[in-house]
PDB file of N, CA and C in Angstrom:
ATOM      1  N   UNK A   1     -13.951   9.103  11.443  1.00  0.00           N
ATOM      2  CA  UNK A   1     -12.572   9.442  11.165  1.00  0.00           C
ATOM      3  C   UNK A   1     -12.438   9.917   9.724  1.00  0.00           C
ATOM      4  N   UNK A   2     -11.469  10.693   9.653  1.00  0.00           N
ATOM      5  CA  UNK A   2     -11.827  11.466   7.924  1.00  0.00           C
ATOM      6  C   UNK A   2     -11.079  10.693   7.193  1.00  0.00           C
ATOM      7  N   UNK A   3     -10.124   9.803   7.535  1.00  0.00           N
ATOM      8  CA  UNK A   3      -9.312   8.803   6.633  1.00  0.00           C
ATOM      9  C   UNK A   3     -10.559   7.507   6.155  1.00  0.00           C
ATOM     10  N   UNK A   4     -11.702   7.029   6.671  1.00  0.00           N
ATOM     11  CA  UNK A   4     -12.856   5.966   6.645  1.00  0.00           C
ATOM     12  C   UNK A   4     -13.896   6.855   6.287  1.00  0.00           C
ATOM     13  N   UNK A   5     -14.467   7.997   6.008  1.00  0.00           N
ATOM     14  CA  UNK A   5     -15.498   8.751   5.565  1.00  0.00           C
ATOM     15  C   UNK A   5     -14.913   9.211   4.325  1.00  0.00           C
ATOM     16  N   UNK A   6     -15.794   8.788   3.041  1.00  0.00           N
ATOM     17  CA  UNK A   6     -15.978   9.391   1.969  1.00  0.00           C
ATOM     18  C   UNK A   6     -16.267  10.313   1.218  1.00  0.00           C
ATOM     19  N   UNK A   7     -16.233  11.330   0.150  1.00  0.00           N
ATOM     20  CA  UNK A   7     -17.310  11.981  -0.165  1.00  0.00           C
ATOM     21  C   UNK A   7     -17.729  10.785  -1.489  1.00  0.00           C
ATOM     22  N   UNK A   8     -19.694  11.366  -1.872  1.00  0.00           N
ATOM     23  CA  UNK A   8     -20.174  10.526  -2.653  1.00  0.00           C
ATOM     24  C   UNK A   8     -19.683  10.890  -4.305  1.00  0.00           C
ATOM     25  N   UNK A   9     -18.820  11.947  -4.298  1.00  0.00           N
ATOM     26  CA  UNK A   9     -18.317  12.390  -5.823  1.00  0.00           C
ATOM     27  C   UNK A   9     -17.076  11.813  -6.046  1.00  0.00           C
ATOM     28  N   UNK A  10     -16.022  11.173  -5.105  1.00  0.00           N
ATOM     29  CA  UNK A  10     -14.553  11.028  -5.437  1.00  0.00           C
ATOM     30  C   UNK A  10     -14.501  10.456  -7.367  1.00  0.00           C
ATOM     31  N   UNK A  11     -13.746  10.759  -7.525  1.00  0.00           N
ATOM     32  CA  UNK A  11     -13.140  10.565  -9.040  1.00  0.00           C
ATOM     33  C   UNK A  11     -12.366   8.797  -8.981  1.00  0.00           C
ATOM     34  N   UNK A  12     -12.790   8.129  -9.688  1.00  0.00           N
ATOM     35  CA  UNK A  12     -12.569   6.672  -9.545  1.00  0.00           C
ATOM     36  C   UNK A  12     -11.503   6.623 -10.363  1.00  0.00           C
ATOM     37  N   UNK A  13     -10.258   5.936 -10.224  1.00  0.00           N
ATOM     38  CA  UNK A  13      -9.138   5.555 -10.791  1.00  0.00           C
ATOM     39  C   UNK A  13      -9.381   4.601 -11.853  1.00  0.00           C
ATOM     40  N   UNK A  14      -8.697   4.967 -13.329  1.00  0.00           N
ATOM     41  CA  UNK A  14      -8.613   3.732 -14.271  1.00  0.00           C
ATOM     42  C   UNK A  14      -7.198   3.299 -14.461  1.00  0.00           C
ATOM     43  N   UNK A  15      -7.351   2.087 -14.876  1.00  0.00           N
ATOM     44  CA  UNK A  15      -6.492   1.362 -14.803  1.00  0.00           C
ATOM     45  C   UNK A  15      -5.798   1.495 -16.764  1.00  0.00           C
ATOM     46  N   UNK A  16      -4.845   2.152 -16.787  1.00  0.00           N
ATOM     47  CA  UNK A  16      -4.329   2.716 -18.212  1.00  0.00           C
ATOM     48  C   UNK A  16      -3.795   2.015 -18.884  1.00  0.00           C
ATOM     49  N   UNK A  17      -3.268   1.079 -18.316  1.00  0.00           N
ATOM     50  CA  UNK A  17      -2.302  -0.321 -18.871  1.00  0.00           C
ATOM     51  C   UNK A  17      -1.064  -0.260 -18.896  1.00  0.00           C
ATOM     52  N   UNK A  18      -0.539   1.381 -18.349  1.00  0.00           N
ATOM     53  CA  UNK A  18       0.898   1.317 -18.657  1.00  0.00           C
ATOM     54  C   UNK A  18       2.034   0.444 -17.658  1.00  0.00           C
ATOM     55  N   UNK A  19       1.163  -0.185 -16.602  1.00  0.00           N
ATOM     56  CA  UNK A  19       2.478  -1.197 -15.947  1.00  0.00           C
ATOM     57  C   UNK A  19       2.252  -2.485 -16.628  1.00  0.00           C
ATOM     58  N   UNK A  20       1.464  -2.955 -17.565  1.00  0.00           N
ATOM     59  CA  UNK A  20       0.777  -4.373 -17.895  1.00  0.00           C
ATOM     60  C   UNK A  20       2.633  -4.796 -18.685  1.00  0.00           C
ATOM     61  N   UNK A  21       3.099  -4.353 -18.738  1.00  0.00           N
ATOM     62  CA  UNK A  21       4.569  -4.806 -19.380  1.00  0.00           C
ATOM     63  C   UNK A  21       5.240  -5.808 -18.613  1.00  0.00           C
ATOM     64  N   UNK A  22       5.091  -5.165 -16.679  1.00  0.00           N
ATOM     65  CA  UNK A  22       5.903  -5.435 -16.021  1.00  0.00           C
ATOM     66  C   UNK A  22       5.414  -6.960 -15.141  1.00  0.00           C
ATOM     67  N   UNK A  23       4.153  -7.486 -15.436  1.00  0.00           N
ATOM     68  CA  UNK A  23       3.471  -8.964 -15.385  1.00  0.00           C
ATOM     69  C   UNK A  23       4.770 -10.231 -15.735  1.00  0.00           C
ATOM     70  N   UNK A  24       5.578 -10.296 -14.667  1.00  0.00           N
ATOM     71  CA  UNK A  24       6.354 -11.654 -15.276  1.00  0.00           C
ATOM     72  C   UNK A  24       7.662 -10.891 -14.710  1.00  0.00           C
ATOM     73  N   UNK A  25       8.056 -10.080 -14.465  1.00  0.00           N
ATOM     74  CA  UNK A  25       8.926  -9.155 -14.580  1.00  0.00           C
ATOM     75  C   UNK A  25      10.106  -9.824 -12.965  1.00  0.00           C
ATOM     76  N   UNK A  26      11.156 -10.029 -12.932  1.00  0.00           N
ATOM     77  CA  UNK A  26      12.028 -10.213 -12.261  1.00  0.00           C
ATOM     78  C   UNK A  26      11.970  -8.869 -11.033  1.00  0.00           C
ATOM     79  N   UNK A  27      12.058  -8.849  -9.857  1.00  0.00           N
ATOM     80  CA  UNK A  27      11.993  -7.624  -8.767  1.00  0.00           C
ATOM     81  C   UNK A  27      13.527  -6.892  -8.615  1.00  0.00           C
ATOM     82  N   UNK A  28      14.035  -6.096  -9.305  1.00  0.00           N
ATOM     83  CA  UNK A  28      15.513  -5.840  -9.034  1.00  0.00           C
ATOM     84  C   UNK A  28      15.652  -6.001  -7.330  1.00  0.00           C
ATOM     85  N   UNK A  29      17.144  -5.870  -7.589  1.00  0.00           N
ATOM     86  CA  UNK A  29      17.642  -5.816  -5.420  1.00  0.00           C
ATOM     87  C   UNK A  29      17.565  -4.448  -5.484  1.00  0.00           C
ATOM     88  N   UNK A  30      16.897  -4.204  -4.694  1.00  0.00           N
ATOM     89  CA  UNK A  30      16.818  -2.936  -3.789  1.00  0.00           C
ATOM     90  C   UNK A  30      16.365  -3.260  -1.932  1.00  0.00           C
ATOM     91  N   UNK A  31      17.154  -2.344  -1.173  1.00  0.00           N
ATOM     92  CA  UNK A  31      17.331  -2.777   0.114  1.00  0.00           C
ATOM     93  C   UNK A  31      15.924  -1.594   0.769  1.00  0.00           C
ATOM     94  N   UNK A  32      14.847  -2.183   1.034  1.00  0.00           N
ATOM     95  CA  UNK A  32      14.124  -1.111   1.011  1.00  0.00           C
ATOM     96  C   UNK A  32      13.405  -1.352   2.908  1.00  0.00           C
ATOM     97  N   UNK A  33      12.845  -0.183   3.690  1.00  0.00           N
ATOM     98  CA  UNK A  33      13.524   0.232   5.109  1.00  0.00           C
ATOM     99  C   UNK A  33      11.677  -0.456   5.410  1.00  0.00           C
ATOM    100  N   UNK A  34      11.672  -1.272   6.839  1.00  0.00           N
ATOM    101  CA  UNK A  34      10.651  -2.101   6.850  1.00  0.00           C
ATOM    102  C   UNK A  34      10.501  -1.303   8.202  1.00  0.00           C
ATOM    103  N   UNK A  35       9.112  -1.485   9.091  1.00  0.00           N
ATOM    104  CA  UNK A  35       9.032  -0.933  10.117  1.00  0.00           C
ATOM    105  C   UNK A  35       9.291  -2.057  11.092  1.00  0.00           C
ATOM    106  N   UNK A  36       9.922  -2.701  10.726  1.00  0.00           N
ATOM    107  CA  UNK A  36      10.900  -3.729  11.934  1.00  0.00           C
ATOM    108  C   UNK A  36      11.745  -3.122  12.093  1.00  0.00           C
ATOM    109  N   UNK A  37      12.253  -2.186  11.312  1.00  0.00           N
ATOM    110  CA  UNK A  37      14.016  -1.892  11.632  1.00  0.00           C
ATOM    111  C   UNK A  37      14.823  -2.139  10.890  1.00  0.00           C
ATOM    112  N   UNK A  38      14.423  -3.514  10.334  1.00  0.00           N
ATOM    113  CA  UNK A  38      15.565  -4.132   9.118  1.00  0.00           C
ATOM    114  C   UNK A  38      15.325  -3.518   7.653  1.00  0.00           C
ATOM    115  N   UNK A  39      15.593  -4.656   7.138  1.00  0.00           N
ATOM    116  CA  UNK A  39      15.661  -3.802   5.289  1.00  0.00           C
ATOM    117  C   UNK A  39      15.073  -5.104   4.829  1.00  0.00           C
ATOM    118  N   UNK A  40      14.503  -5.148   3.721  1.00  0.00           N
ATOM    119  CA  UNK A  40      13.912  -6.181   3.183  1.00  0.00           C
ATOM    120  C   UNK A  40      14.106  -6.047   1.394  1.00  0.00           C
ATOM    121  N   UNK A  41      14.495  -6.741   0.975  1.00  0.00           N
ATOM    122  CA  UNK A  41      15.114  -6.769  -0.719  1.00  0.00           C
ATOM    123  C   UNK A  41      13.864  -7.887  -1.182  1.00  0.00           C
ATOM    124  N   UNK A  42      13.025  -7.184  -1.728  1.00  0.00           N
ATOM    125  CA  UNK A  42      12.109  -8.267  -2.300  1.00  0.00           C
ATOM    126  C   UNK A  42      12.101  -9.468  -3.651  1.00  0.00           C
ATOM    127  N   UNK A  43      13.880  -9.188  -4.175  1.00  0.00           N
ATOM    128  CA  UNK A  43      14.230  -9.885  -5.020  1.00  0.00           C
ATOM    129  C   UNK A  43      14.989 -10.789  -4.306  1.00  0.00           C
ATOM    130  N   UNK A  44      15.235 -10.878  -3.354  1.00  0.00           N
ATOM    131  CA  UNK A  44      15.243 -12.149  -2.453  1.00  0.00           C
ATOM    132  C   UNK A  44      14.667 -13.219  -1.936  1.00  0.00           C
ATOM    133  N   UNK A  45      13.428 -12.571  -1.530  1.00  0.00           N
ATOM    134  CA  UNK A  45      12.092 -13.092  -0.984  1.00  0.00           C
ATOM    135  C   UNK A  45      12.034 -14.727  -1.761  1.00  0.00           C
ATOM    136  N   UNK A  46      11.311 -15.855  -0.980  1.00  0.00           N
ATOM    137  CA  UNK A  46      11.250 -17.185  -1.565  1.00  0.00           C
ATOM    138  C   UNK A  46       9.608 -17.191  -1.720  1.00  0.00           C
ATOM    139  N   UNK A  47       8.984 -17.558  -2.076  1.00  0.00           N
ATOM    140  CA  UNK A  47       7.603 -18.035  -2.554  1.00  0.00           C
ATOM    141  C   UNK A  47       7.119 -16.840  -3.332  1.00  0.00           C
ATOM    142  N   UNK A  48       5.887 -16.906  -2.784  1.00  0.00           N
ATOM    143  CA  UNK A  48       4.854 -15.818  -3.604  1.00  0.00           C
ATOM    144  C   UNK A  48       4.529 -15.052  -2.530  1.00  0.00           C
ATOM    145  N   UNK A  49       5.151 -13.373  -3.403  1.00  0.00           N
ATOM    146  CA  UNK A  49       4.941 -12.208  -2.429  1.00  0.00           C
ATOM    147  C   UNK A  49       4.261 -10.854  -2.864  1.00  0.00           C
ATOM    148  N   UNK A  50       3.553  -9.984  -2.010  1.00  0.00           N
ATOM    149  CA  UNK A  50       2.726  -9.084  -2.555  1.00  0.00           C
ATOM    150  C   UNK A  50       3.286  -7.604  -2.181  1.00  0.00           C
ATOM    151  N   UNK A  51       3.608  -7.225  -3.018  1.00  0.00           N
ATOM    152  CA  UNK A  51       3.903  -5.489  -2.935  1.00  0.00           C
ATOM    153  C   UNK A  51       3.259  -4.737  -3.212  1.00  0.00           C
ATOM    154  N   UNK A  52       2.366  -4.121  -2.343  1.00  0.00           N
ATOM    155  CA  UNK A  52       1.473  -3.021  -2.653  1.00  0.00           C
ATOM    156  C   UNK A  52       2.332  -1.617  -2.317  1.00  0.00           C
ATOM    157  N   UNK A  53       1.923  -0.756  -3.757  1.00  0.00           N
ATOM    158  CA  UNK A  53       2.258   0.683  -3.429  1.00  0.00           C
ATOM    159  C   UNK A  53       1.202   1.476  -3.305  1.00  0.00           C
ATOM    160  N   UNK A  54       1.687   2.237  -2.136  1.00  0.00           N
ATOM    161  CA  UNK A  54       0.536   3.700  -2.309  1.00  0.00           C
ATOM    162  C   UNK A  54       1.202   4.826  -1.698  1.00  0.00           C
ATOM    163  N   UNK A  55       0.181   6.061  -2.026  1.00  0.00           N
ATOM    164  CA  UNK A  55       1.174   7.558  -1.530  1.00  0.00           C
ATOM    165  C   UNK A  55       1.699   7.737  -0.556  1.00  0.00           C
ATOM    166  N   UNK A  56       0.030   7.662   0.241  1.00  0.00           N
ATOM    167  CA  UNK A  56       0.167   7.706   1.948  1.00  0.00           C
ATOM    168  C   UNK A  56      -1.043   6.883   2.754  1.00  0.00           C
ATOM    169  N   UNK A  57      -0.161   7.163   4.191  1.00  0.00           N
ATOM    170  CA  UNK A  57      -1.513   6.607   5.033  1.00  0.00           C
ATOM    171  C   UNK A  57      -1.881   7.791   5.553  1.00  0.00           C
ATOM    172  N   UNK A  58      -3.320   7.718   5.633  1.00  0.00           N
ATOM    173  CA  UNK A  58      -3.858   8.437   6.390  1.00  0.00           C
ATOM    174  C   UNK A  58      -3.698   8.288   8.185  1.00  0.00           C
ATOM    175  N   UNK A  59      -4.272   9.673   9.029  1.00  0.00           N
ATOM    176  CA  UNK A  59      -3.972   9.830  10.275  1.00  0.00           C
ATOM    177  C   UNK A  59      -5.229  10.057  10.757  1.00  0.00           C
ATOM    178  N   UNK A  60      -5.587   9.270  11.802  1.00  0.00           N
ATOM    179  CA  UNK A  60      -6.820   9.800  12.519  1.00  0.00           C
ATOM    180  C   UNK A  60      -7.156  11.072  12.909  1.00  0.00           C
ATOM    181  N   UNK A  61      -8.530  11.721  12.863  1.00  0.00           N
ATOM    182  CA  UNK A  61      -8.673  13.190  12.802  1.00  0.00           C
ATOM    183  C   UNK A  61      -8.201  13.962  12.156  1.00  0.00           C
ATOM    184  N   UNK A  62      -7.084  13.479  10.937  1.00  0.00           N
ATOM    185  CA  UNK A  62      -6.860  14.388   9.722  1.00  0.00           C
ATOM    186  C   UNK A  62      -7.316  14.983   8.537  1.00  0.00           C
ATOM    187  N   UNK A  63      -7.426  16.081   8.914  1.00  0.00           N
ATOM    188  CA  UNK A  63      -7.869  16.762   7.964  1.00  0.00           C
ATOM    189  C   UNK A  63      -7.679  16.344   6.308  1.00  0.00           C
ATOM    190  N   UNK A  64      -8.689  16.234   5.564  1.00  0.00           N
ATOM    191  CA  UNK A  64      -8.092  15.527   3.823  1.00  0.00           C
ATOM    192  C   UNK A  64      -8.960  17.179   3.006  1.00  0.00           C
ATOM    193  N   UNK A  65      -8.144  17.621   2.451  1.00  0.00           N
ATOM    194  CA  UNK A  65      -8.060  18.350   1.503  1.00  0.00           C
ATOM    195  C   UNK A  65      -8.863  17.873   0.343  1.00  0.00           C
ATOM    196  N   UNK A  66      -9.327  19.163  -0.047  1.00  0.00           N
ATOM    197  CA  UNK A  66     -10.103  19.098  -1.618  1.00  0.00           C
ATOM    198  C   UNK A  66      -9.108  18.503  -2.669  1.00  0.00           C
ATOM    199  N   UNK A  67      -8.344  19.289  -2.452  1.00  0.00           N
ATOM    200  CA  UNK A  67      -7.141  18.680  -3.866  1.00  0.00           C
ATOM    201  C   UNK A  67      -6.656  16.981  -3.714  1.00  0.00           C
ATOM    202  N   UNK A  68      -6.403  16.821  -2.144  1.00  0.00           N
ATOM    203  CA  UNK A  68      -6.466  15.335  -2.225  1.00  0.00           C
ATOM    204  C   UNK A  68      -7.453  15.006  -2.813  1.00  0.00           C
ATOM    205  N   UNK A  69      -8.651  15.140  -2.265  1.00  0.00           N
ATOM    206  CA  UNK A  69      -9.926  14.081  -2.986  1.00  0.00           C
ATOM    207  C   UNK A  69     -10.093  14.347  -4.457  1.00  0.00           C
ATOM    208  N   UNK A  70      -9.364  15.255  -5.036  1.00  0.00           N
ATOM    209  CA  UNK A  70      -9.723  15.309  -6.870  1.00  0.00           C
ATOM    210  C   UNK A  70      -8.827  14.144  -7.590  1.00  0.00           C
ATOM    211  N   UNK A  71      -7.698  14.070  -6.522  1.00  0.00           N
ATOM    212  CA  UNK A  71      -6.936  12.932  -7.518  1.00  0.00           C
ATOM    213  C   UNK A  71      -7.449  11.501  -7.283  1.00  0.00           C
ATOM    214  N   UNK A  72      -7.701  10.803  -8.577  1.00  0.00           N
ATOM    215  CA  UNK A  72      -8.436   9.403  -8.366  1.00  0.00           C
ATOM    216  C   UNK A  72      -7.700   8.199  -7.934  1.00  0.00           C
ATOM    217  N   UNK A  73      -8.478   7.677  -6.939  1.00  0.00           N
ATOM    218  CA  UNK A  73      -7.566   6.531  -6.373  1.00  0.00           C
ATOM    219  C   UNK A  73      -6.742   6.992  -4.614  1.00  0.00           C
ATOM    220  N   UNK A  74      -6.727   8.638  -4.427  1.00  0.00           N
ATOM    221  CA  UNK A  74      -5.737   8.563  -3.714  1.00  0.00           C
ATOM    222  C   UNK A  74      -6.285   8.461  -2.431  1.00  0.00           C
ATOM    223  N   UNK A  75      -8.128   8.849  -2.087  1.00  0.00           N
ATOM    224  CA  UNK A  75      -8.073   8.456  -1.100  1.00  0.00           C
ATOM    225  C   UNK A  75      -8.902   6.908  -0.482  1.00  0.00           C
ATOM    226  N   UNK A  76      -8.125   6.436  -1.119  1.00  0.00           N
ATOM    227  CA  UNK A  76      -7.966   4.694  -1.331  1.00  0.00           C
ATOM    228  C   UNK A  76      -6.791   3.721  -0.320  1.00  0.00           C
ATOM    229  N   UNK A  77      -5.914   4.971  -0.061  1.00  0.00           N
ATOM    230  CA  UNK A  77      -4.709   4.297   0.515  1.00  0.00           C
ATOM    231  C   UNK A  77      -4.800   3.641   1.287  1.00  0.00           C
ATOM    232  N   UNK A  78      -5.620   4.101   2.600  1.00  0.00           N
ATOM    233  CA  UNK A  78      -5.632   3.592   4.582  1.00  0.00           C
ATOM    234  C   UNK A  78      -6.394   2.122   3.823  1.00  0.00           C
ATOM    235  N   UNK A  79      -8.333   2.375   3.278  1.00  0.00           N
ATOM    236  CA  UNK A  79      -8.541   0.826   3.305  1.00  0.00           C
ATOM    237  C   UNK A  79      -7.918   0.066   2.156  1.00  0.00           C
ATOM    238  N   UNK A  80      -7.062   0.169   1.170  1.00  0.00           N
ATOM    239  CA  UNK A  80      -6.325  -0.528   0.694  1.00  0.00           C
ATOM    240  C   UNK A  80      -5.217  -1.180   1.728  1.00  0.00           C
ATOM    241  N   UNK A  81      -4.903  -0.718   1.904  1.00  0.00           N
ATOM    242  CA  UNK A  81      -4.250  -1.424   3.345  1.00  0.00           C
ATOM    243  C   UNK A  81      -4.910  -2.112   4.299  1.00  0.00           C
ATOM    244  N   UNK A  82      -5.808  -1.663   4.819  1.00  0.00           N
ATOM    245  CA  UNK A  82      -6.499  -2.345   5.725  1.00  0.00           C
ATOM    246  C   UNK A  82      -6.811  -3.756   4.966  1.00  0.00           C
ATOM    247  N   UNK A  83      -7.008  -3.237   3.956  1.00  0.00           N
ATOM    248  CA  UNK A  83      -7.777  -4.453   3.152  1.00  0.00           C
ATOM    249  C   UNK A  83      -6.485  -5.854   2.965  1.00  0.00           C
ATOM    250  N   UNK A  84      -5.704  -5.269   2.740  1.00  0.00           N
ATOM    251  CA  UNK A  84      -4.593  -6.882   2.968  1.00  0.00           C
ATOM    252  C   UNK A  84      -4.113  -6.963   4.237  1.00  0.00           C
ATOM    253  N   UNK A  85      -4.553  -5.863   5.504  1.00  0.00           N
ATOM    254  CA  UNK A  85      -4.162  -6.328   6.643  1.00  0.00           C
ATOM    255  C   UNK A  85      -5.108  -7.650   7.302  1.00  0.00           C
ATOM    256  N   UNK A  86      -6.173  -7.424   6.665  1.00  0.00           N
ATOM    257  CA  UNK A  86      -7.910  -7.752   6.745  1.00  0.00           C
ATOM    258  C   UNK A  86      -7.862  -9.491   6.112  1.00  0.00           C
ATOM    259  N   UNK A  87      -7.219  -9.686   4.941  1.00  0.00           N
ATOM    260  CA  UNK A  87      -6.900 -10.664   4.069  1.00  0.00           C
ATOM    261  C   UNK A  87      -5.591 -11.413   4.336  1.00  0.00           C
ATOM    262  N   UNK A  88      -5.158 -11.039   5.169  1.00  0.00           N
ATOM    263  CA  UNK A  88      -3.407 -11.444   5.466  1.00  0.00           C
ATOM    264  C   UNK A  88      -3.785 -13.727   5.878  1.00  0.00           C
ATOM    265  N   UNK A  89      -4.814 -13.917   6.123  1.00  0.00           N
ATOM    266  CA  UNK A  89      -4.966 -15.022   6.439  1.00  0.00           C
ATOM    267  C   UNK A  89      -5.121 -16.151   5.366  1.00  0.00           C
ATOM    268  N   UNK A  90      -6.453 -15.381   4.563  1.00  0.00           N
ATOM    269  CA  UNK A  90      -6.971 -15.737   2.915  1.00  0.00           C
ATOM    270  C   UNK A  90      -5.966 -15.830   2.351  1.00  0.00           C
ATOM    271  N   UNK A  91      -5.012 -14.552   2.413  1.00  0.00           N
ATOM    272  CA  UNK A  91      -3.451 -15.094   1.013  1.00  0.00           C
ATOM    273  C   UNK A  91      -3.052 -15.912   1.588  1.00  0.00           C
ATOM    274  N   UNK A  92      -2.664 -16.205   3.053  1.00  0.00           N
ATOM    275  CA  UNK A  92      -1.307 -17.238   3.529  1.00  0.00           C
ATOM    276  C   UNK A  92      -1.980 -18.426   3.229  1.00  0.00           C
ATOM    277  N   UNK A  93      -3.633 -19.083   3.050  1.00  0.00           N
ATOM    278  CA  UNK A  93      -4.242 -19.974   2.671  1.00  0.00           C
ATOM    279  C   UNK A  93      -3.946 -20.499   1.154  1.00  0.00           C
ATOM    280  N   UNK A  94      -3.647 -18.822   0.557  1.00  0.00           N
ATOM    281  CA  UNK A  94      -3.602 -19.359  -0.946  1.00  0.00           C
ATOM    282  C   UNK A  94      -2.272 -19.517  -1.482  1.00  0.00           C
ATOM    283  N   UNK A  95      -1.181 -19.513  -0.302  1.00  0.00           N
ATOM    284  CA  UNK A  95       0.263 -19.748  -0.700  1.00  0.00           C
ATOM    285  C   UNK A  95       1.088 -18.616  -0.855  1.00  0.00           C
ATOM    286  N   UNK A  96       0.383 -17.229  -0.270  1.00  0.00           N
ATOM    287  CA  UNK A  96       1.321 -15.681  -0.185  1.00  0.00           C
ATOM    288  C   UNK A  96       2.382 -15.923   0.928  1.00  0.00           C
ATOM    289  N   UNK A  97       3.661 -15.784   0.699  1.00  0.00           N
ATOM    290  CA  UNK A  97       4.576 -15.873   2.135  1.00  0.00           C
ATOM    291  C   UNK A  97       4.463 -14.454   2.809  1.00  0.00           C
ATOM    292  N   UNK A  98       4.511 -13.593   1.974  1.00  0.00           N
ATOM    293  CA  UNK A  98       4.611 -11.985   2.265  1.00  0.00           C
ATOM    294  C   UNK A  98       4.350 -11.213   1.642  1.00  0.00           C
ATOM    295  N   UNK A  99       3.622 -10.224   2.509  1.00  0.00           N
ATOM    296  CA  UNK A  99       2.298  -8.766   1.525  1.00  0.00           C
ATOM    297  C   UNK A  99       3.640  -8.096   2.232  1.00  0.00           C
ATOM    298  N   UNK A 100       4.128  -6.791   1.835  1.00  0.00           N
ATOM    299  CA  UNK A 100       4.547  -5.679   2.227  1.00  0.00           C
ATOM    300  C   UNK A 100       3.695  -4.400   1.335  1.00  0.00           C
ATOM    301  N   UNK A 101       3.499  -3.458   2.081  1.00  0.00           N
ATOM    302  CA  UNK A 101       2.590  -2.464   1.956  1.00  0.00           C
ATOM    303  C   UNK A 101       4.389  -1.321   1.607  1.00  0.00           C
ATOM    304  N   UNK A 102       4.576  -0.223   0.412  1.00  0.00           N
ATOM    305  CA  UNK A 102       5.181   0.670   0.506  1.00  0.00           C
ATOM    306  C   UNK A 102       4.679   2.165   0.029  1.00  0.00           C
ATOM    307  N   UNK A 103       4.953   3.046   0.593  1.00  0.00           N
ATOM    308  CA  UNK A 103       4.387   4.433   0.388  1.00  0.00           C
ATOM    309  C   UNK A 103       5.359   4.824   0.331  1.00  0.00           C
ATOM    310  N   UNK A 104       5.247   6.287   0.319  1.00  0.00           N
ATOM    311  CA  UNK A 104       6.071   7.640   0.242  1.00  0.00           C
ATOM    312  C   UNK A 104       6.373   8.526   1.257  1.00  0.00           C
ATOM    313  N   UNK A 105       6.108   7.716   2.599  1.00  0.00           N
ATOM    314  CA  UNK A 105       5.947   8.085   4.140  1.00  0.00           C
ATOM    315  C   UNK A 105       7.460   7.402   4.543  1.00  0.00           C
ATOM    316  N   UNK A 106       7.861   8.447   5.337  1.00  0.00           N
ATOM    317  CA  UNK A 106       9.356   7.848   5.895  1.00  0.00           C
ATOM    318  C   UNK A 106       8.721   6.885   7.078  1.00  0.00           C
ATOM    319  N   UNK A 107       9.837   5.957   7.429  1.00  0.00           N
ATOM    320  CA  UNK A 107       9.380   5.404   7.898  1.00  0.00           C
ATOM    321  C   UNK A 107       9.224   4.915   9.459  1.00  0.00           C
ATOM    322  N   UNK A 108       9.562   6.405   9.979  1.00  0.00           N
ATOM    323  CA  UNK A 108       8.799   6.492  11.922  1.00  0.00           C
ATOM    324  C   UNK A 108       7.557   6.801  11.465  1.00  0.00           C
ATOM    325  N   UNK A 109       7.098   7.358  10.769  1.00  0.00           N
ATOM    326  CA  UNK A 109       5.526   7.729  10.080  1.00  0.00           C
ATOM    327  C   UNK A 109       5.121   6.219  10.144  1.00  0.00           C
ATOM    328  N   UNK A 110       5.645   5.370   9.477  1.00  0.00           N
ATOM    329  CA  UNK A 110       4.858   4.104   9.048  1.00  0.00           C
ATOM    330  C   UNK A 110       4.666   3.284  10.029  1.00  0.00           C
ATOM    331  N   UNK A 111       5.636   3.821  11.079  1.00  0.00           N
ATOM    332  CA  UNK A 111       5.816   2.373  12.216  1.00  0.00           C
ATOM    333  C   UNK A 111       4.960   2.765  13.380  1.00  0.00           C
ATOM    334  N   UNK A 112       4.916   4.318  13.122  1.00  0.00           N
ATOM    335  CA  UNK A 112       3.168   4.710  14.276  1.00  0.00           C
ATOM    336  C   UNK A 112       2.166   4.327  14.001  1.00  0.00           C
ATOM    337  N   UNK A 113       2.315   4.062  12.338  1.00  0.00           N
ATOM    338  CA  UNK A 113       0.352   3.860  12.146  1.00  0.00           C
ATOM    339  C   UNK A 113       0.727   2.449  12.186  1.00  0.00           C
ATOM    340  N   UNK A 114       1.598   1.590  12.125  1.00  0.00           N
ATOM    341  CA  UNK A 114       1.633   0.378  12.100  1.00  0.00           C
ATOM    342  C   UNK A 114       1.188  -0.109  13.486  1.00  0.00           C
ATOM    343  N   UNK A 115       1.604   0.743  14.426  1.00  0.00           N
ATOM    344  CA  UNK A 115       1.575   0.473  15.883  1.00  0.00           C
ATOM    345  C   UNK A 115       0.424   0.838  16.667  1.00  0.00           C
TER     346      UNK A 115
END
């Protein structure tokens, strides 16, 4: 599948420091669209919760572009995900109530690959 096949050159993402501010940081309310249907405000949320962002998910048999693969990190998205779908047991062991995954994909996009 071209979303799980690599090339051996991708450009590796560094980490720049410019969110290191936001470590401690309160989650404003924002009502943001879940592939349940509902809305989920993560400045609500009670325990310890994980928000991962990324661009997109990838689609089986989709084609990935050169220009995608020059930017670093981006084609990281699908097993970054997979990877806390993969771990969803390990966090709830270590006291995570809730991972939510958000991209830049509306969200009937999100609720197919979810499905």
């Amino acid at each position: 599948m071209a979303h799980t096949t690599f090339p051996s050159d991708l450009p590796k993402p560094e980490d720049d420091g410019a969110c290191n501010h936001l470590t401690g940081s309160r989650f404003p309310s924002v009502a943001l669209p879940a592939t349940s249907g509902s809305t989920v405000d993560p400045s609500t949320l009670s325990g310890l919760s994980i928000l991962f962002c990324y661009p997109r998910t990838g689609a089986p048999n989709e084609t990935i572009t050169d220009d995608w693969n020059a930017i670093p990190g981006a084609r990281g998205c699908t097993p970054q995900a997979c990877s806390f779908r993969d771990a969803c047991d390990e966090f709830k062991s270590l006291g995570v109530s809730n991972i939510f995954g958000a991209s830049t994909q509306d969200t009937p996009y999100q609720q197919e690959a979810k499905d």
